[in-house]
Each structure stands twice: as structure tokens, then as C-alpha cells.
N, C-alpha and C. Protein backbone atom coordinates (compact mmCIF):
# COMPACT_ATOMS: atom_id res chain seq x y z
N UNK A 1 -7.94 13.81 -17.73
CA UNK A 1 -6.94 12.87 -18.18
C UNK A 1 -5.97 12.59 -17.02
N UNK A 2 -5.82 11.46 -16.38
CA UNK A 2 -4.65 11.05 -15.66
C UNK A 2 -3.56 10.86 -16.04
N UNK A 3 -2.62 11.63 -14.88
CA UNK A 3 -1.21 12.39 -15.49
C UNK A 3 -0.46 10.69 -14.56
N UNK A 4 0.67 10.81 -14.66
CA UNK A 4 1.12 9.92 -13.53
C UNK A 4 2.52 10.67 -13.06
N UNK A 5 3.00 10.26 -11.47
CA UNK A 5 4.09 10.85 -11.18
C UNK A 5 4.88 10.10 -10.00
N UNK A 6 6.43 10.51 -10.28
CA UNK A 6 7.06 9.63 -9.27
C UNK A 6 7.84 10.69 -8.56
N UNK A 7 8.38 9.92 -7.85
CA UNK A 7 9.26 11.14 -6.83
C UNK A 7 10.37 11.00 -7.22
N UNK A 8 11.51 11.74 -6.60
CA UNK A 8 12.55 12.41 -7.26
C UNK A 8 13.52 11.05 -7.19
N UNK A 9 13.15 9.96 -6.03
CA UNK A 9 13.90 8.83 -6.51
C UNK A 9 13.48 7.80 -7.33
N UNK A 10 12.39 8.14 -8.19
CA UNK A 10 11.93 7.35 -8.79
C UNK A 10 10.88 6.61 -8.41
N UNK A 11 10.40 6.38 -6.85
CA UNK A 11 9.61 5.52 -6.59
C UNK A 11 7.61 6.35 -7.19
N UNK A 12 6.95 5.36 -7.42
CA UNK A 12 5.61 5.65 -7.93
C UNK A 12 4.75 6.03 -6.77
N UNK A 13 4.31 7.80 -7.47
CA UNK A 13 3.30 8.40 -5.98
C UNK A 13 1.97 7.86 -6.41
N UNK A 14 1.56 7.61 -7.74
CA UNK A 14 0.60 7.63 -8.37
C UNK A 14 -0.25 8.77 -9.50
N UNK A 15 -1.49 8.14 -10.00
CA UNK A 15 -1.83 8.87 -10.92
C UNK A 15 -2.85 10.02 -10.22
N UNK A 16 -3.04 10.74 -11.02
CA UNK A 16 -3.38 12.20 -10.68
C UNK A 16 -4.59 12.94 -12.00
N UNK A 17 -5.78 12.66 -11.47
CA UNK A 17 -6.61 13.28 -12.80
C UNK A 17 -7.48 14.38 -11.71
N UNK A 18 -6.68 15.73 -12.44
CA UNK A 18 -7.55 17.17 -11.75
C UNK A 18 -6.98 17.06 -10.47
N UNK A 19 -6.33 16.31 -9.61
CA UNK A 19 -6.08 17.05 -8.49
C UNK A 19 -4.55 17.43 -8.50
N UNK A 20 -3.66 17.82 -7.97
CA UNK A 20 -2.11 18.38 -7.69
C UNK A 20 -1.46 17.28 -6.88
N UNK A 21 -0.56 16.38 -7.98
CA UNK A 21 0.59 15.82 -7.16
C UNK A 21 1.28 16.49 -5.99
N UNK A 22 2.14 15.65 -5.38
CA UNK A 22 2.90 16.30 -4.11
C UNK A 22 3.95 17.54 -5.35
N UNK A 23 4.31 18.01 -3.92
CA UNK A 23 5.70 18.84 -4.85
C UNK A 23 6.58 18.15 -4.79
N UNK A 24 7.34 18.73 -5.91
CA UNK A 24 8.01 17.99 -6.19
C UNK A 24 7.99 16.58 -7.44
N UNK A 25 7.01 16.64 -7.52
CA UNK A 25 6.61 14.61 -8.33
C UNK A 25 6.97 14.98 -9.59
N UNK A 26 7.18 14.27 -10.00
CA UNK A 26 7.85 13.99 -11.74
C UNK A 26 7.05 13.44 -12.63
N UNK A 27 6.89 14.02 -13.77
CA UNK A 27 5.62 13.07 -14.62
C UNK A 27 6.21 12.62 -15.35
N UNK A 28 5.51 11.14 -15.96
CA UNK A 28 6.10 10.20 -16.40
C UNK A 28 4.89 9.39 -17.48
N UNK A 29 5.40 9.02 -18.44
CA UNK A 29 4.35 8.68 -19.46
C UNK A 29 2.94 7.64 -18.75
N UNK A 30 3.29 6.92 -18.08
CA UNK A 30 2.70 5.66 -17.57
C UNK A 30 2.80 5.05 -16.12
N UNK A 31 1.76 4.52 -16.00
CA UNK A 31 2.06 3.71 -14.58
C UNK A 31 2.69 2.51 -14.69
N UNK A 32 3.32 2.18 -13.69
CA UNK A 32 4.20 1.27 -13.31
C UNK A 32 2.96 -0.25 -13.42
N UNK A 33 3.47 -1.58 -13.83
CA UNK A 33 2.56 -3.06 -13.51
C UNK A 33 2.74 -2.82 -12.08
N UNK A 34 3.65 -2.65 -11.56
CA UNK A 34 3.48 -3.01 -9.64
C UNK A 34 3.97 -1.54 -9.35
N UNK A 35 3.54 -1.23 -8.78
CA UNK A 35 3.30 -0.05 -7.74
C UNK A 35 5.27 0.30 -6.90
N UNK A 36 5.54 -1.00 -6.87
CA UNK A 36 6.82 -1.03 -6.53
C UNK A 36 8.27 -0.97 -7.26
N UNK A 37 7.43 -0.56 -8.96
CA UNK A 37 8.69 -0.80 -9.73
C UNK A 37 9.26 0.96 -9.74
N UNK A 38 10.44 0.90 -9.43
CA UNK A 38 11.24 2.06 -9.85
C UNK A 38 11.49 2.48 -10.82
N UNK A 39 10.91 3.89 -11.55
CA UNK A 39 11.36 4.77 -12.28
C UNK A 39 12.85 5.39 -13.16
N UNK A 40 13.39 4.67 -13.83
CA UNK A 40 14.92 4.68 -14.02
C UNK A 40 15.33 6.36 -15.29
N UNK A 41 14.21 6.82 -15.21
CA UNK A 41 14.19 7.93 -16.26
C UNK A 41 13.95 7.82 -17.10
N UNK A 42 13.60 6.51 -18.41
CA UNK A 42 13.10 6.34 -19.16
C UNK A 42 12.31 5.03 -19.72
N UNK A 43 12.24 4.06 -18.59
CA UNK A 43 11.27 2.77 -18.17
C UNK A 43 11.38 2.22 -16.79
N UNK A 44 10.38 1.75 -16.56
CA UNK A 44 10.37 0.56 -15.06
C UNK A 44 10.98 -0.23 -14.65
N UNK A 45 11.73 -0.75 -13.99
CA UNK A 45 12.12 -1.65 -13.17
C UNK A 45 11.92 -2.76 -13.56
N UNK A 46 12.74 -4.05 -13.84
CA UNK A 46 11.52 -4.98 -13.65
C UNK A 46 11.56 -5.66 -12.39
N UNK A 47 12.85 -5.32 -11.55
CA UNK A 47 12.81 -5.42 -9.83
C UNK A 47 11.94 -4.85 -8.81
N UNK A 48 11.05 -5.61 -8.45
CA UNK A 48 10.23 -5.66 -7.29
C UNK A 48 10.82 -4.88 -6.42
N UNK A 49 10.66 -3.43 -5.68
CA UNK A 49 11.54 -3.13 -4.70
C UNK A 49 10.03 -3.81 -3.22
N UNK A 50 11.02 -4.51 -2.03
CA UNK A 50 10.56 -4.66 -1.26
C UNK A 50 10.41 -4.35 -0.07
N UNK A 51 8.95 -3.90 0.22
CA UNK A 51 8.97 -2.71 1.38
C UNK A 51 9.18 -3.27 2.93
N UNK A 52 9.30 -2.62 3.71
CA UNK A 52 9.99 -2.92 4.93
C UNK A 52 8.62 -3.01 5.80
N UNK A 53 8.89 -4.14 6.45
CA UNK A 53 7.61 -4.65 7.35
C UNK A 53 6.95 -3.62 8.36
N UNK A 54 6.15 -3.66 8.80
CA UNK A 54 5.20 -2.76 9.52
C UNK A 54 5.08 -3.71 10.70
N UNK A 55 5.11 -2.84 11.86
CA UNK A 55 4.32 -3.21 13.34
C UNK A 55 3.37 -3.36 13.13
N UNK A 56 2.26 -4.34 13.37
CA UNK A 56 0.69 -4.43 14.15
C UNK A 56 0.20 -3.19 14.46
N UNK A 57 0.16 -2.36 15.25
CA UNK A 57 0.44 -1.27 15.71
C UNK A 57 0.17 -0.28 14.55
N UNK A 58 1.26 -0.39 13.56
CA UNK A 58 1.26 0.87 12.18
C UNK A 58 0.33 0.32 11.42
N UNK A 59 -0.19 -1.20 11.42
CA UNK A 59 -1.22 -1.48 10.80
C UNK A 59 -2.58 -1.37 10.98
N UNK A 60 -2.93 -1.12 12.33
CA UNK A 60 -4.14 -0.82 13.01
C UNK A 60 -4.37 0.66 12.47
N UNK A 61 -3.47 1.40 12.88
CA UNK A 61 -3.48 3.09 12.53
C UNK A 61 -3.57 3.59 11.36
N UNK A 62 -3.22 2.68 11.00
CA UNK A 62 -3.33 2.86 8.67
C UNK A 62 -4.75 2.42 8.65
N UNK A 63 -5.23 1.54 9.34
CA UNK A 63 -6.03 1.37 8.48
C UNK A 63 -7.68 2.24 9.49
N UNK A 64 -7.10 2.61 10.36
CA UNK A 64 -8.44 3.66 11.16
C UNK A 64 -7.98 4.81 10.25
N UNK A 65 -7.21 4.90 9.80
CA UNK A 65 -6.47 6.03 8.91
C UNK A 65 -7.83 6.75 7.85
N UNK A 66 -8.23 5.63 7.24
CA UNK A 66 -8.86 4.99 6.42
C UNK A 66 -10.38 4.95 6.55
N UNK A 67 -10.86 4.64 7.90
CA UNK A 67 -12.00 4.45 8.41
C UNK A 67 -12.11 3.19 8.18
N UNK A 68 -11.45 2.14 8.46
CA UNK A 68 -11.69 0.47 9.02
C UNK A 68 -10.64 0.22 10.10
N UNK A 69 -12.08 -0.06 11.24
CA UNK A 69 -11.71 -0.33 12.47
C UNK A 69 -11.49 -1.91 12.93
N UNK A 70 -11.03 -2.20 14.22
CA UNK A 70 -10.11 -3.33 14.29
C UNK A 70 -11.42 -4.34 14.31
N UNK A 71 -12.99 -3.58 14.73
CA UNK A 71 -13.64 -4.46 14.74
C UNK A 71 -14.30 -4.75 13.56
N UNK A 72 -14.32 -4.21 12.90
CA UNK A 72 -14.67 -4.45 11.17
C UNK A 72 -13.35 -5.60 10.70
N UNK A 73 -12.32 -5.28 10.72
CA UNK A 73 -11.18 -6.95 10.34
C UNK A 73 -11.70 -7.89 11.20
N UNK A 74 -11.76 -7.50 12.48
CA UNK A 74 -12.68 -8.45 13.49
C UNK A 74 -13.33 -9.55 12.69
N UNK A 75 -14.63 -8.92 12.27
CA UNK A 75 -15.92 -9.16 11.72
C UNK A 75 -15.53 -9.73 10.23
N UNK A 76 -14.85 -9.31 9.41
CA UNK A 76 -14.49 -9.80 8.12
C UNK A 76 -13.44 -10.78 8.18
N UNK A 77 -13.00 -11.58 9.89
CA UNK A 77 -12.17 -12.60 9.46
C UNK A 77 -12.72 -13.31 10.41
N UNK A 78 -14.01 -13.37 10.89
CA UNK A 78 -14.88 -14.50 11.58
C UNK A 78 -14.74 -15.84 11.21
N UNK A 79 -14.62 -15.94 9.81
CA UNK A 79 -14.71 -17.43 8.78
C UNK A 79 -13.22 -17.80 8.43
N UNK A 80 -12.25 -17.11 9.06
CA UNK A 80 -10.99 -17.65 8.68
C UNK A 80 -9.93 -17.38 10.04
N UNK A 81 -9.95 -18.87 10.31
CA UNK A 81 -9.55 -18.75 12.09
C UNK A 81 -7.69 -18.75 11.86
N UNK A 82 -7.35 -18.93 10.67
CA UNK A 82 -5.97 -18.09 10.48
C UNK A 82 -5.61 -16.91 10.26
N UNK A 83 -6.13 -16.28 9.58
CA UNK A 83 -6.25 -15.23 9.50
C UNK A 83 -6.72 -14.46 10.79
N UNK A 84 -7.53 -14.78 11.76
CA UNK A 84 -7.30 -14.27 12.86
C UNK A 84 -6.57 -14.33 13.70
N UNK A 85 -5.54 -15.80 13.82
CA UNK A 85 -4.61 -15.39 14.68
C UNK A 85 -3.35 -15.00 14.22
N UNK A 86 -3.33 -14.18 12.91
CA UNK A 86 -2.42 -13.81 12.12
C UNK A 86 -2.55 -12.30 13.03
N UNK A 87 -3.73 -12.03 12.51
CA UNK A 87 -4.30 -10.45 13.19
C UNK A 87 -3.97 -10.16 14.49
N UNK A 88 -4.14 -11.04 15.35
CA UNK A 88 -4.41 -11.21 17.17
C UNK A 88 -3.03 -11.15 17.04
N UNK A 89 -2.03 -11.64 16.63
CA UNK A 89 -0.95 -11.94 17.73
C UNK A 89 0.29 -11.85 16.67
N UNK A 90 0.42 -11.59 15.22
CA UNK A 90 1.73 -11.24 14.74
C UNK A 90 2.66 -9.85 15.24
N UNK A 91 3.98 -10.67 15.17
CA UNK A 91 4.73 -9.41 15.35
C UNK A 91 5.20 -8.45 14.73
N UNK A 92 4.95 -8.90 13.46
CA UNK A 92 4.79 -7.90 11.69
C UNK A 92 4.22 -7.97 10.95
N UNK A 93 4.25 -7.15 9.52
CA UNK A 93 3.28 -7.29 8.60
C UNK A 93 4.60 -7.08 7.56
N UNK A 94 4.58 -7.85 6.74
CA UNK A 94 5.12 -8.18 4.90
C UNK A 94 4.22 -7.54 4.60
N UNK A 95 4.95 -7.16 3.39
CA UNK A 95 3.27 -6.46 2.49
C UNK A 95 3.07 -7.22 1.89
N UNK A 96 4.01 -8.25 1.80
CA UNK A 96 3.47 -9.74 0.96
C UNK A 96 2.65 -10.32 1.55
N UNK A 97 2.65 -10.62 3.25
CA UNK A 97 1.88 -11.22 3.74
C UNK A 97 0.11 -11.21 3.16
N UNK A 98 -0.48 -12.98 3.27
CA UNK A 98 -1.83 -13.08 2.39
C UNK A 98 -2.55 -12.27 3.39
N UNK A 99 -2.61 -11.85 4.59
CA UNK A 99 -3.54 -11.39 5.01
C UNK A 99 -3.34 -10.05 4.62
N UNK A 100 -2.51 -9.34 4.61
CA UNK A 100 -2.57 -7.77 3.55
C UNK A 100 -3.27 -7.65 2.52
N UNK A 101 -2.70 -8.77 1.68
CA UNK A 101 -3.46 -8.70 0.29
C UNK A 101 -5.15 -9.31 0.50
N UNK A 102 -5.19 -9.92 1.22
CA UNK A 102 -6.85 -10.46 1.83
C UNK A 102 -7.41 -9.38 2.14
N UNK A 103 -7.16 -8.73 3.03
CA UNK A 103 -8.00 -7.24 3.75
C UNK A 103 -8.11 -6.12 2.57
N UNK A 104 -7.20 -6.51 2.22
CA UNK A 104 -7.09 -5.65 0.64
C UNK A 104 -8.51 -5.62 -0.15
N UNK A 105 -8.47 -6.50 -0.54
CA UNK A 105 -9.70 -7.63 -1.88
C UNK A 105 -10.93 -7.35 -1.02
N UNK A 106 -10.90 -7.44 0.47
CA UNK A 106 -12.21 -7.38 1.65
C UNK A 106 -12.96 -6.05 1.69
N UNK A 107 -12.03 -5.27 1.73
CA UNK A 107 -11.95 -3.89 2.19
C UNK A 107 -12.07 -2.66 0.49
N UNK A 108 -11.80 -3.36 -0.40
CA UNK A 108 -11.48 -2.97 -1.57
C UNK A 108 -10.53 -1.67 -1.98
N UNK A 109 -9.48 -2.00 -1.17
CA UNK A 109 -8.50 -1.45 -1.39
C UNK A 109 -6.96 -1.95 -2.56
N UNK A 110 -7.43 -1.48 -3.42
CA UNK A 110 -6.27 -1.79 -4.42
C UNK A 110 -4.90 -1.68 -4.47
N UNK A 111 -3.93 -2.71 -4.85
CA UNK A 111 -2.68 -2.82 -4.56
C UNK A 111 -1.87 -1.72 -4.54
N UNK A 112 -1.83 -1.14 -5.35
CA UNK A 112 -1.46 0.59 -5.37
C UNK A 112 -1.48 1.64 -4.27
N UNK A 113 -2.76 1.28 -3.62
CA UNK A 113 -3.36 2.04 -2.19
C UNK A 113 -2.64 1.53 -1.28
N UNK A 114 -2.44 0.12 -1.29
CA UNK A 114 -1.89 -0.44 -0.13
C UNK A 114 -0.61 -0.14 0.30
N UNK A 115 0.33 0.25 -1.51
CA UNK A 115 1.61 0.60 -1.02
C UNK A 115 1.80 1.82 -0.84
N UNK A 116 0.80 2.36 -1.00
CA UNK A 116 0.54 4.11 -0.05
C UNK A 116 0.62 3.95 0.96
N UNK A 117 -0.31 3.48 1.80
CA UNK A 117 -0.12 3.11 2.83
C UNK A 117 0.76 2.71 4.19
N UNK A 118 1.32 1.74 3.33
CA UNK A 118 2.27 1.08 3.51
C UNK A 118 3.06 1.92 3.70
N UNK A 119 3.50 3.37 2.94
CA UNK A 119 4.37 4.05 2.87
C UNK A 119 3.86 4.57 4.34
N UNK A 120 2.97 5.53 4.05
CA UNK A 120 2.14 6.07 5.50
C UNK A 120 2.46 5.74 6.65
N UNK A 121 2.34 4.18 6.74
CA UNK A 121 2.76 3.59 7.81
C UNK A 121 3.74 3.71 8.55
N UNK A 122 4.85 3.35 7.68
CA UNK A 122 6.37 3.72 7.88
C UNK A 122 6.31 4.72 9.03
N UNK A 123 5.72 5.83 9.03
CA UNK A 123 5.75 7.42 9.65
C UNK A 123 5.36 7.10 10.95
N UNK A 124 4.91 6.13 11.31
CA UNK A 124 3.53 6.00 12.20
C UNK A 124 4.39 5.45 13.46
């Protein structure tokens, strides 16, 4: 049975079936609709919290993180010559940005994962 849990400020670590949340995590009846809604102690958010952009750089490393390399996005954005020079030459990443959520859907990484990640990144 998947438990779910947030951290001590509320933000969503995710759900947990048989393995051990972080320490620390808080269980909570349900998962959040967006991954980004905050935990208020007894419902969700309905404010979007919005995460802080990522270097190129923290995005490459998240995602070798992962095991997808720069030449695999390479290769999966052959057919979309914006999206490649989104890749080649931006100086950040939104997590809004469509090419996040594109590599996402490509890669089949679900929105939830991404703002793991995303978190991950941050560190990087």
C-alpha cells in the first residue's frame, strides 16, 4: 500500500510503497494534483509553488543522473530544430519551460520525478 509523505515544510517527497521515506517525512493521507502544492497540515495548496531555474549545466547532470545522456536528447530532438537550440545554447531551465516537460513525455519521466529532480538539481 502506498503511504505518502512531505517534509517538515510541507513540501511533497512523494509516495512510498515498501520502501523507507527520508527521515524525517511526514505522512499524509494523499498526494498532492501537482507535485508543487504545499502541505498546510490538513489539505493542499491550491498555490503552485514555483521552483527556481536550473543552469544547463544542473540539467545535463540530472539527467546523466538518471542514465540519459546529452546524446540521447541529442537524438530525441533531431525533428525539432527548436527545441534544439533551446538545448544548445539556453542560459536556464523553468521547470515550466516546454522543453522540460517534452524530455519529460520522451524520456518517460513523470511530472512528480521531474520535480525531484529538479530538487536534485538545485545541489548540483
Amino acid at each position: 500500500m502506498t503511504k505518502y509523505f512531505v517534509d517538515d515544510t510541507g513540501a511533497y517527497l512523494g509516495g512510498f510503497d515498501g520502501a523507507e521515506p527520508p527521515e524525517g517525512a511526514l505522512e499524509v493521507p494523499s498526494a498532492p494534483a501537482d507535485a508543487r502544492q504545499i502541505w498546510d497540515g490538513s489539505s493542499w495548496s491550491a498555490q503552485v509553488i514555483d521552483l527556481p531555474p536550473i543552469t544547463p549545466r544542473q540539467l545535463r547532470l540530472t539527467l546523466l543522473s538518471i542514465g540519459i545522456t546529452e546524446a540521447q536528447v541529442d537524438a530525441a530532438l533531431v525533428n525539432d530544430p527548436a527545441g534544439q537550440i533551446e538545448w544548445k545554447y539556453a542560459t536556464y531551465f523553468k521547470r515550466s519551460h516546454p522543453l522540460v516537460e517534452g524530455l519529460g513525455a520522451i524520456f518517460s519521466i513523470t511530472p512528480v520525478q521531474i520535480d525531484s529532480l529538479w530538487a536534485y538539481a538545485q545541489d548540483l
